[in-house]
N, C-alpha and C. Protein backbone atom coordinates (compact mmCIF):
# COMPACT_ATOMS: atom_id res chain seq x y z
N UNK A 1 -109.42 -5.54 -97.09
CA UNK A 1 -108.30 -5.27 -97.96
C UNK A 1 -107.96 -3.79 -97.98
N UNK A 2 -109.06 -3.10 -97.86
CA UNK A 2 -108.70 -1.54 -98.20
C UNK A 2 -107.96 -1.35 -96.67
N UNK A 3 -108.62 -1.64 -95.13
CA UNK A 3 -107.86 -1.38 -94.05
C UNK A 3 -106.53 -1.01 -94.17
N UNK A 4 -105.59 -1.96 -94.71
CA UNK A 4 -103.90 -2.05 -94.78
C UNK A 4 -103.78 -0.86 -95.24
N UNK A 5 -104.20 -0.38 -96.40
CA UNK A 5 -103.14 0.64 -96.99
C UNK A 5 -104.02 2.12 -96.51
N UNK A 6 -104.90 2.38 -95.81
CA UNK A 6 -105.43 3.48 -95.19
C UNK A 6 -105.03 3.20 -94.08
N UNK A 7 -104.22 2.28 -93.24
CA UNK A 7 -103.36 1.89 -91.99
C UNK A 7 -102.11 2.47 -92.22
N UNK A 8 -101.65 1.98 -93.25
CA UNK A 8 -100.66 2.55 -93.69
C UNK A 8 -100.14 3.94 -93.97
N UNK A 9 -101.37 4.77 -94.39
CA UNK A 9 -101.59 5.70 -95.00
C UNK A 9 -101.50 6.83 -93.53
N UNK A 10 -102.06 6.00 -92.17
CA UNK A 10 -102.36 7.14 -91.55
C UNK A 10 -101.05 7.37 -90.55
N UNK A 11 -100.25 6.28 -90.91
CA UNK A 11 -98.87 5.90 -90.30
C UNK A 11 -98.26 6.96 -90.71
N UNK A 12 -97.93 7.02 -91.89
CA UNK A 12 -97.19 7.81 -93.06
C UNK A 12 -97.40 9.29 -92.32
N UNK A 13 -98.66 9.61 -92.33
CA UNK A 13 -98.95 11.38 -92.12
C UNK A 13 -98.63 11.49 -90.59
N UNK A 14 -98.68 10.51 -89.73
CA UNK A 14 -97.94 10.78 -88.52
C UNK A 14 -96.79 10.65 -88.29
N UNK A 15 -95.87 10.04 -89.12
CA UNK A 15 -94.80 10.45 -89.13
C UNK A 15 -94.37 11.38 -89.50
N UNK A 16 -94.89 12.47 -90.56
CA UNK A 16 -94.38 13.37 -91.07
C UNK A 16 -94.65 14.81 -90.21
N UNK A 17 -96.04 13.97 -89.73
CA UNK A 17 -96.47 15.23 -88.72
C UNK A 17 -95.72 15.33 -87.39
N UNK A 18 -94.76 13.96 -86.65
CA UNK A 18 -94.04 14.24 -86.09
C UNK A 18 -92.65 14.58 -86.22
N UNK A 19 -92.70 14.22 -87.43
CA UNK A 19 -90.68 14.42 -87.77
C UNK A 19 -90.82 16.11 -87.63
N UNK A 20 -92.35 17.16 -88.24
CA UNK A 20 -92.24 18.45 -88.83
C UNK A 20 -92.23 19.11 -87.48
N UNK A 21 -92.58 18.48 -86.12
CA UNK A 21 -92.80 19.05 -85.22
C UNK A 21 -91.32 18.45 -83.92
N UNK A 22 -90.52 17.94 -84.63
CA UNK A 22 -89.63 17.27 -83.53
C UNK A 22 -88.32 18.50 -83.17
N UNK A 23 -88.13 19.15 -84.24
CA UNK A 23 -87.57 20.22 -83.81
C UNK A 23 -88.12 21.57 -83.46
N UNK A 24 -88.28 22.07 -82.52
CA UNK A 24 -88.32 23.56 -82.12
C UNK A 24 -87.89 24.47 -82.84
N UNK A 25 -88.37 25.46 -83.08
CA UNK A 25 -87.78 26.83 -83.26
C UNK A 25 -87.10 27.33 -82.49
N UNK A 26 -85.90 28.08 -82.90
CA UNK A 26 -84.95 28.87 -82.02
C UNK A 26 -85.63 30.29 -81.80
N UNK A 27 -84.84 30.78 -81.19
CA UNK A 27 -85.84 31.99 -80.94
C UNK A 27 -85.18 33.07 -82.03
N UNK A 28 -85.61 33.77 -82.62
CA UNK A 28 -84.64 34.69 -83.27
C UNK A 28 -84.40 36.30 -82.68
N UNK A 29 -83.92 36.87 -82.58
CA UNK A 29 -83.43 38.90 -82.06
C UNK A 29 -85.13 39.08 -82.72
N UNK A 30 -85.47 40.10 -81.74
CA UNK A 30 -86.69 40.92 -81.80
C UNK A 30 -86.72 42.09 -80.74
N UNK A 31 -86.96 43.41 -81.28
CA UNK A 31 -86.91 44.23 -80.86
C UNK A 31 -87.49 44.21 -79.17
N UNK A 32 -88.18 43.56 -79.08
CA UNK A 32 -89.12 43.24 -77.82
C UNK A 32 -88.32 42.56 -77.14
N UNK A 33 -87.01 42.06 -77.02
CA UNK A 33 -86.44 41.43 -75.94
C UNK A 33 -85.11 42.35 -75.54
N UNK A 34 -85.50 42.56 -74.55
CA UNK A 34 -84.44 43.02 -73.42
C UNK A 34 -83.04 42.48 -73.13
N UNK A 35 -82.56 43.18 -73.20
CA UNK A 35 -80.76 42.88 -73.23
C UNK A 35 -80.57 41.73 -71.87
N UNK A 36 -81.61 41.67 -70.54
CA UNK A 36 -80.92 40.78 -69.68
C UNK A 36 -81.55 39.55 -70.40
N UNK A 37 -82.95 39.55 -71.06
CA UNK A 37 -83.43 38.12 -71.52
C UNK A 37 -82.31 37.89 -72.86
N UNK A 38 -82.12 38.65 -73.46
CA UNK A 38 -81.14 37.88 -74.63
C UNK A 38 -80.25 37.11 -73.81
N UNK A 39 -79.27 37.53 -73.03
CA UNK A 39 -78.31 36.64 -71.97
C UNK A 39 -79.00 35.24 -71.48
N UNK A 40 -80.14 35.49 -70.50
CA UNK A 40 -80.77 34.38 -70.42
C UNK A 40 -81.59 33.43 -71.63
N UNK A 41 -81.91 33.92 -72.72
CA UNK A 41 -82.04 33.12 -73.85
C UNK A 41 -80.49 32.14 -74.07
N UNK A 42 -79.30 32.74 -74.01
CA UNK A 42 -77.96 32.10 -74.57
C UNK A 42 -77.62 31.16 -73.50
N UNK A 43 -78.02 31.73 -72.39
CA UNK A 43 -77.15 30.61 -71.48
C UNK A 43 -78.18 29.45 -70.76
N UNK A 44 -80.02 29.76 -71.06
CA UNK A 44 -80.61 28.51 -71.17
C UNK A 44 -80.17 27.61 -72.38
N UNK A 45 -80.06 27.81 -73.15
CA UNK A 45 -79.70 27.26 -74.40
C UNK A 45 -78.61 26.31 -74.40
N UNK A 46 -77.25 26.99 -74.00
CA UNK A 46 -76.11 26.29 -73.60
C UNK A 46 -76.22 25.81 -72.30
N UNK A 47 -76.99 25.68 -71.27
CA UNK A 47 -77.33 25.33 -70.31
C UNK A 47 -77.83 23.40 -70.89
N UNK A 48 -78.70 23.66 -72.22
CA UNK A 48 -79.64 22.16 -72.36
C UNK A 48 -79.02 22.22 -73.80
N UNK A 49 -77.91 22.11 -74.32
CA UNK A 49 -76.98 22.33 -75.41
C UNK A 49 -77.66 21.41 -76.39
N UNK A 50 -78.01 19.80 -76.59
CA UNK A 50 -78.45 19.13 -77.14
C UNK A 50 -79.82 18.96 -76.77
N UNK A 51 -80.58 20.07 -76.07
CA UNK A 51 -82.20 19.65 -75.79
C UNK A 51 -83.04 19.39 -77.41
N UNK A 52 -83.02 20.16 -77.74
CA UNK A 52 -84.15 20.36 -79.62
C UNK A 52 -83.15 19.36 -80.69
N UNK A 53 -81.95 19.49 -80.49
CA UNK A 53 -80.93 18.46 -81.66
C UNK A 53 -79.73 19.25 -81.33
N UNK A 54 -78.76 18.56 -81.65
CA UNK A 54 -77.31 18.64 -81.49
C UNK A 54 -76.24 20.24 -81.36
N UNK A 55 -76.56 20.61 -80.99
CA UNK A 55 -75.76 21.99 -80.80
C UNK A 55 -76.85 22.79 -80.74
N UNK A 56 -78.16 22.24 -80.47
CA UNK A 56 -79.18 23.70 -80.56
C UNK A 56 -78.63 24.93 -79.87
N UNK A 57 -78.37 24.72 -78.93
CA UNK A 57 -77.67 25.39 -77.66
C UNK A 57 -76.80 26.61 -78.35
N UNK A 58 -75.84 25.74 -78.82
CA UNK A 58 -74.85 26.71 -79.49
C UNK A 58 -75.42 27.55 -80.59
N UNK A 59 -76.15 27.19 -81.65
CA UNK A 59 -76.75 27.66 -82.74
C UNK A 59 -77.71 28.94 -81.86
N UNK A 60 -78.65 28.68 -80.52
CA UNK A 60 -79.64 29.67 -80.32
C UNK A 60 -79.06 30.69 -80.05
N UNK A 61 -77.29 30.39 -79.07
CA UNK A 61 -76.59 31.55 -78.88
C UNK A 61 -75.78 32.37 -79.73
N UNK A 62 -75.31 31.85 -80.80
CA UNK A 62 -75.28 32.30 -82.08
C UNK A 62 -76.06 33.15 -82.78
N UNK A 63 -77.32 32.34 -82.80
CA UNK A 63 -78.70 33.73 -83.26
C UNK A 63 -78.26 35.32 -82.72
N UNK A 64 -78.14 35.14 -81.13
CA UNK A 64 -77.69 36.44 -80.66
C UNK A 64 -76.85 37.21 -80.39
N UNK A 65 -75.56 36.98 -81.29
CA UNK A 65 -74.21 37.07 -81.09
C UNK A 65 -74.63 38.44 -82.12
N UNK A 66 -73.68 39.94 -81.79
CA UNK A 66 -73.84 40.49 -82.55
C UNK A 66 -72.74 40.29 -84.19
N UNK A 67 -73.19 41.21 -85.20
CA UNK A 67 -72.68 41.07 -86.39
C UNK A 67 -71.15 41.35 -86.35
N UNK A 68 -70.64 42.15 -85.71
CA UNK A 68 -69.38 42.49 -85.42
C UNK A 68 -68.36 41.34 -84.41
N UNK A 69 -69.36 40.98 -83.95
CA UNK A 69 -68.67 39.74 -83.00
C UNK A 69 -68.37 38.29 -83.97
N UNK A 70 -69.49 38.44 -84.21
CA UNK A 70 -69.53 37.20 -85.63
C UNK A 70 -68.21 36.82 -86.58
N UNK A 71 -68.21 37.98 -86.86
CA UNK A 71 -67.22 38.42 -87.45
C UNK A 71 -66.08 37.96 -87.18
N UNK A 72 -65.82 38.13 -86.03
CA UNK A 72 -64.47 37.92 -85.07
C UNK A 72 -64.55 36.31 -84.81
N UNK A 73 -65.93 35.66 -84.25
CA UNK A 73 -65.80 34.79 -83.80
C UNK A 73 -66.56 33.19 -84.86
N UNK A 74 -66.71 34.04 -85.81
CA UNK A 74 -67.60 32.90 -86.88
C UNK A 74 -66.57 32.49 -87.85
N UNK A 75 -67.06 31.41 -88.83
CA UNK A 75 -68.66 31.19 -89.07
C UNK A 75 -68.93 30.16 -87.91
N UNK A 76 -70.28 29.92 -87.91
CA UNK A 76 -70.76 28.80 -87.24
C UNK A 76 -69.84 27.72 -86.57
N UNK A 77 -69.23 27.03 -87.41
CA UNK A 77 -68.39 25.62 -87.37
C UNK A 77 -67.60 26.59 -86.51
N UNK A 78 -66.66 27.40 -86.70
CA UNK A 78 -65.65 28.24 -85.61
C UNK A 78 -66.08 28.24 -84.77
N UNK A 79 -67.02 29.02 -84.57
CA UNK A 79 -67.68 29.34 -83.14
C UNK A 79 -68.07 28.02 -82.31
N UNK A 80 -68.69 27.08 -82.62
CA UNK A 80 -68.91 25.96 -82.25
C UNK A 80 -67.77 25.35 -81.62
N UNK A 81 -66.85 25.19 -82.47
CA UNK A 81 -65.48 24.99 -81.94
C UNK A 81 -64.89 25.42 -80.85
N UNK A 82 -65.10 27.00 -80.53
CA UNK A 82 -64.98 27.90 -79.69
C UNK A 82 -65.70 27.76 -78.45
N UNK A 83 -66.85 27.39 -78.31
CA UNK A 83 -67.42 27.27 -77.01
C UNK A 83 -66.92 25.81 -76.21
N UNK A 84 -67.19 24.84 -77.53
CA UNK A 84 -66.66 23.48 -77.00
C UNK A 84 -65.26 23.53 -76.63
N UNK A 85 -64.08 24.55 -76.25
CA UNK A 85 -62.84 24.55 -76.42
C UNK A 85 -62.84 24.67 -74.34
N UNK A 86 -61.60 24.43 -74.51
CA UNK A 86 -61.61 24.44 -72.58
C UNK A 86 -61.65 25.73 -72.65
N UNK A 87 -61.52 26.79 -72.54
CA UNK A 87 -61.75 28.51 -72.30
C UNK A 87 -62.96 28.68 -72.06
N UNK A 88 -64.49 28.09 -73.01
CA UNK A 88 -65.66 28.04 -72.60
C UNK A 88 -66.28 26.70 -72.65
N UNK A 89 -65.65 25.89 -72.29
CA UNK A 89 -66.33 24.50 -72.34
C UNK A 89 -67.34 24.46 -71.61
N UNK A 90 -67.50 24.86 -69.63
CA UNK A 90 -67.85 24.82 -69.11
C UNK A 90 -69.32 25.19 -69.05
N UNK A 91 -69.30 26.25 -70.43
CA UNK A 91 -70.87 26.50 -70.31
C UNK A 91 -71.68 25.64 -70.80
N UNK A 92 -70.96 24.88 -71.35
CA UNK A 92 -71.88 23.33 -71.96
C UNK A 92 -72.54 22.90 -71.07
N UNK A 93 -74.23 22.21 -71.32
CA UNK A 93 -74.87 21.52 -69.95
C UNK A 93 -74.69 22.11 -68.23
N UNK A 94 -74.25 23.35 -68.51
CA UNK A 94 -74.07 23.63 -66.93
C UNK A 94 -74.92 23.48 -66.14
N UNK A 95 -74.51 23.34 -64.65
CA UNK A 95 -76.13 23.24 -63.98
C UNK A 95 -76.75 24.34 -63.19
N UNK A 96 -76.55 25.32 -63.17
CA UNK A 96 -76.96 26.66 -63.10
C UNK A 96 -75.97 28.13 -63.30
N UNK A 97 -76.78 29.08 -63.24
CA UNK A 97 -76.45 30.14 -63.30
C UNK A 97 -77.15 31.70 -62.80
N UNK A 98 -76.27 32.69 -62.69
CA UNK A 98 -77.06 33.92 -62.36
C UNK A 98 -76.67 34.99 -62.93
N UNK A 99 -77.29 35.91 -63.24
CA UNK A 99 -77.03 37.32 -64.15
C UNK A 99 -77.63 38.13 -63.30
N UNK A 100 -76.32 39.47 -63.17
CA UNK A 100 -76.44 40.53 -62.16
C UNK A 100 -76.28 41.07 -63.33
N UNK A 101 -76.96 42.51 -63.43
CA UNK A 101 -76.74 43.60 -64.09
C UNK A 101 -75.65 44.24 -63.38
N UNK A 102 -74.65 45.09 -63.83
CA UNK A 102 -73.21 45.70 -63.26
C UNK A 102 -73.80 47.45 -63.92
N UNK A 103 -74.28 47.41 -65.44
CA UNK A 103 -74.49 48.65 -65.20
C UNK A 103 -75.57 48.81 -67.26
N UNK A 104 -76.13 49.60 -67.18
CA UNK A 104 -76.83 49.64 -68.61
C UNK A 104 -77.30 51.39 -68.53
N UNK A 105 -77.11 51.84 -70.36
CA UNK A 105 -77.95 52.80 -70.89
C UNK A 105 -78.95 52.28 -72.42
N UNK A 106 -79.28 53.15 -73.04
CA UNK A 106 -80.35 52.84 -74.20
C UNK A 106 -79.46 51.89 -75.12
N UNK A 107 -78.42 51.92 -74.92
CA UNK A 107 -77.25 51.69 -76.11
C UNK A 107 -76.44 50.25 -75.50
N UNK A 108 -76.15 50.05 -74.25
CA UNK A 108 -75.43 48.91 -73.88
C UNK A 108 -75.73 48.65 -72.29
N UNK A 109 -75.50 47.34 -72.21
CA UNK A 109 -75.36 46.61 -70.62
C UNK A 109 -74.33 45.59 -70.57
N UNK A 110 -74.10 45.78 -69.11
CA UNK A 110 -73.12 44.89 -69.07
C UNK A 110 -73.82 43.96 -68.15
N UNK A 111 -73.47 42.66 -67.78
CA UNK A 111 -73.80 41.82 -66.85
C UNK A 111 -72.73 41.03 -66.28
N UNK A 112 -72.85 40.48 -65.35
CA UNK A 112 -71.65 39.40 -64.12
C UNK A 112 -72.42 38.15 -64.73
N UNK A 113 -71.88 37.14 -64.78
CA UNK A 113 -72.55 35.82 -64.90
C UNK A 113 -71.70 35.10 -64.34
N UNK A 114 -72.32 34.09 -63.67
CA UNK A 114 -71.54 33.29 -62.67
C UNK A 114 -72.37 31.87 -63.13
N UNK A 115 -71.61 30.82 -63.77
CA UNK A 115 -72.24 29.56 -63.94
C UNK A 115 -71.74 28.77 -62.88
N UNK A 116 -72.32 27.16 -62.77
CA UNK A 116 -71.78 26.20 -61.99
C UNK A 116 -71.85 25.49 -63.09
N UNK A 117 -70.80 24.52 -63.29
CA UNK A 117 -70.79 23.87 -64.67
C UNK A 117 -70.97 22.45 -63.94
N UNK A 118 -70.71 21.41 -64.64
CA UNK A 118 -71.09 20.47 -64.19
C UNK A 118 -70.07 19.51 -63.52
N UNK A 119 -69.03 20.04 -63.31
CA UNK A 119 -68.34 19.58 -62.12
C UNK A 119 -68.36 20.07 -60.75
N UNK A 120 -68.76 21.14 -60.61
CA UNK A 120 -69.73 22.03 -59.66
C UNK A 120 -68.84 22.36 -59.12
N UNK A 121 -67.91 23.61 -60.61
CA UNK A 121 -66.94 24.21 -60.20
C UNK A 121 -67.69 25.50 -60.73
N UNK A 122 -67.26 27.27 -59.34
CA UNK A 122 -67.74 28.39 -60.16
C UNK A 122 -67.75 29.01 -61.45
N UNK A 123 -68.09 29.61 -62.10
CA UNK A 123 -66.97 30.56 -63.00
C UNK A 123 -67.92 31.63 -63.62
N UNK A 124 -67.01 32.73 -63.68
CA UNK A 124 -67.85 34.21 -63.51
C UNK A 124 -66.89 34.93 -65.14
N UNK A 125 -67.98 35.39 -65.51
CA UNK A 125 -67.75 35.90 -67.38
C UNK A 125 -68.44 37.48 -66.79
N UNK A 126 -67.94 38.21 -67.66
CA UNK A 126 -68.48 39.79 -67.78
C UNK A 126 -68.99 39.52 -68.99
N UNK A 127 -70.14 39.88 -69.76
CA UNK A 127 -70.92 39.91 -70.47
C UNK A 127 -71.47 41.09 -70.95
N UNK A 128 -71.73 41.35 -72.33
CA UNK A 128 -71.94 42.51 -72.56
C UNK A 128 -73.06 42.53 -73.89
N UNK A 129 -73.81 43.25 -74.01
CA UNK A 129 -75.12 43.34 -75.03
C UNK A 129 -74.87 44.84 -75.35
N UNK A 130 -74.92 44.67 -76.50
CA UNK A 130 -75.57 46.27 -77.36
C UNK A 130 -76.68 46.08 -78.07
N UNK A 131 -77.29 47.19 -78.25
CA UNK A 131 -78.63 47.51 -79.22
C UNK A 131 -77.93 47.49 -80.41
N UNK A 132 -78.33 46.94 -81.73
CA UNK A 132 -77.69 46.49 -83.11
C UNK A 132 -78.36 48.06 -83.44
N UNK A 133 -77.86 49.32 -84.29
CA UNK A 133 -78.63 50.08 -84.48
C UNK A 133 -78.30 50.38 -86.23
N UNK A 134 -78.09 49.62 -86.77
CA UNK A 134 -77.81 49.66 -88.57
C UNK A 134 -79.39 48.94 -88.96
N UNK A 135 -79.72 49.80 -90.18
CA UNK A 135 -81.22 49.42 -90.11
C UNK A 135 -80.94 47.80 -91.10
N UNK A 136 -82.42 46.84 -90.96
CA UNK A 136 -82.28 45.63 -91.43
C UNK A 136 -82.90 45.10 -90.45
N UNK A 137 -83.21 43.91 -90.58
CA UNK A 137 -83.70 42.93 -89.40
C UNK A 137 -83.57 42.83 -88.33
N UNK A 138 -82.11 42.95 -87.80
CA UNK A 138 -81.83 43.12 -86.60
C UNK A 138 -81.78 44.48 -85.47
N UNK A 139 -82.02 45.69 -86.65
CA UNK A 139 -82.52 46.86 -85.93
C UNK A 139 -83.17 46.94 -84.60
N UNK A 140 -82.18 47.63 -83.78
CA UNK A 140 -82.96 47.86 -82.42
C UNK A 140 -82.83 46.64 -81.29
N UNK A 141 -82.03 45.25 -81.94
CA UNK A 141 -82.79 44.56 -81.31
C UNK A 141 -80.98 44.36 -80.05
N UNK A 142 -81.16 43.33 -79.45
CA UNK A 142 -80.18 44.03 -78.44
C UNK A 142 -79.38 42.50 -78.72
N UNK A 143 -77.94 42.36 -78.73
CA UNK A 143 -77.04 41.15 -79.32
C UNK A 143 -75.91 41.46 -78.83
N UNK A 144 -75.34 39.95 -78.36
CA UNK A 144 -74.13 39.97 -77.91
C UNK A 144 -73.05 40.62 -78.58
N UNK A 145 -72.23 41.60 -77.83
CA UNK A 145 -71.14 41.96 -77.98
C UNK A 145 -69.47 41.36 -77.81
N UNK A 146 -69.62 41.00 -76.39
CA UNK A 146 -68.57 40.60 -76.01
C UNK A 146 -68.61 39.29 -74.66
N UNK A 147 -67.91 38.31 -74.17
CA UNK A 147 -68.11 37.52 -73.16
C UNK A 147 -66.69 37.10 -72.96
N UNK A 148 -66.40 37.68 -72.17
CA UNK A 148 -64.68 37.58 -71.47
C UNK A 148 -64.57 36.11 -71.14
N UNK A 149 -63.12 36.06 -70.93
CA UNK A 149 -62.45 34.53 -70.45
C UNK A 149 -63.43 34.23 -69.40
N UNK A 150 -63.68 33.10 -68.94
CA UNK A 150 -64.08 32.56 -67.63
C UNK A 150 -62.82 33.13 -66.50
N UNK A 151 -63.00 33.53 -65.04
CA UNK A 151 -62.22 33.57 -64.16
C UNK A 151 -62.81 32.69 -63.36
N UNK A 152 -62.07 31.49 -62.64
CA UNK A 152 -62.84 30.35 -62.05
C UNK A 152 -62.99 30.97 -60.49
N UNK A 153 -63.86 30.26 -59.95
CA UNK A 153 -64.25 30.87 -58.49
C UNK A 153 -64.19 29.97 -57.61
N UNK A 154 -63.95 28.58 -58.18
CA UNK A 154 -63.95 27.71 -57.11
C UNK A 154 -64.91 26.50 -57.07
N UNK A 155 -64.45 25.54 -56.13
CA UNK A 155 -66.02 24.75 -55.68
C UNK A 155 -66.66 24.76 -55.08
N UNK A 156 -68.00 24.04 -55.65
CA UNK A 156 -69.03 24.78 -54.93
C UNK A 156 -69.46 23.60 -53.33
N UNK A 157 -67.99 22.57 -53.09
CA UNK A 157 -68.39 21.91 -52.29
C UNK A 157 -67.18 22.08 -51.13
């Protein structure tokens, strides 16, 4: 008789122990990451858009959007809106990509990014990171600035 409800019981704590572990952590800005990994943090992310739950993708690249951009391009629900829009749709689920550095000092970089989206058509964004330097949490740490229209490049067949 006692079996059932200590069966029960151990059901219960594994579910909770998997529901607490089913989502991932996003990564958050830390001084320790480098302006080309912030880029590659945003565009793995939007690369596996629904990998962790439903817009993770968008939300991780968000994390690294700077405050001034935000601004321009938020809140959340906006921005969301904004990537899913045909201008940047393409970075949704894409199936690869590459980041050239074009040019960087202590203060900013720029990068080329060239995705293949998943019609396995090109398309190349100028990209740009600054160091956030207003003190607070995000001090020092390096966040999107700016990410131009897509210019398409073609297919890749």
């Amino acid at each position: 008789m006692l079996e059932k409800p200590l069966v029960i019981f151990k059901l219960t704590i594994l579910f909770f122990f998997f529901i607490s572990f089913s989502y991932a952590e996003l990564l958050n800005p830390k001084s320790t990451i480098g302006p080309k990994e912030v880029v590659k943090i945003q565009l793995s992310g939007l690369q596996q858009n629904d990998l962790e739950y439903k817009d993770s993708g968008i939300e991780q690249t968000w994390k690294f959007a700077h405050p001034n951009n935000k601004r321009v391009t938020g809140p959340l629900s906006k921005f969301k809106m904004m990537i899913k829009s045909d201008t940047y749709g393409m970075m949704i689920n894409h199936l690869s990509h590459t980041i050239t550095e074009l040019g960087s000092n202590d203060k900013r970089a720029q990068f080329e990014v060239i995705i293949l989206d998943k019609d396995k058509i090109y398309h190349k964004f100028n990209w740009q990171v600054e160091k956030y330097t207003v003190d607070g949490s995000l001090k020092d740490c390096w966040l999107t600035t700016m990410v131009s229209s897509p210019i398409p490049l073609g297919s890749s067949i």
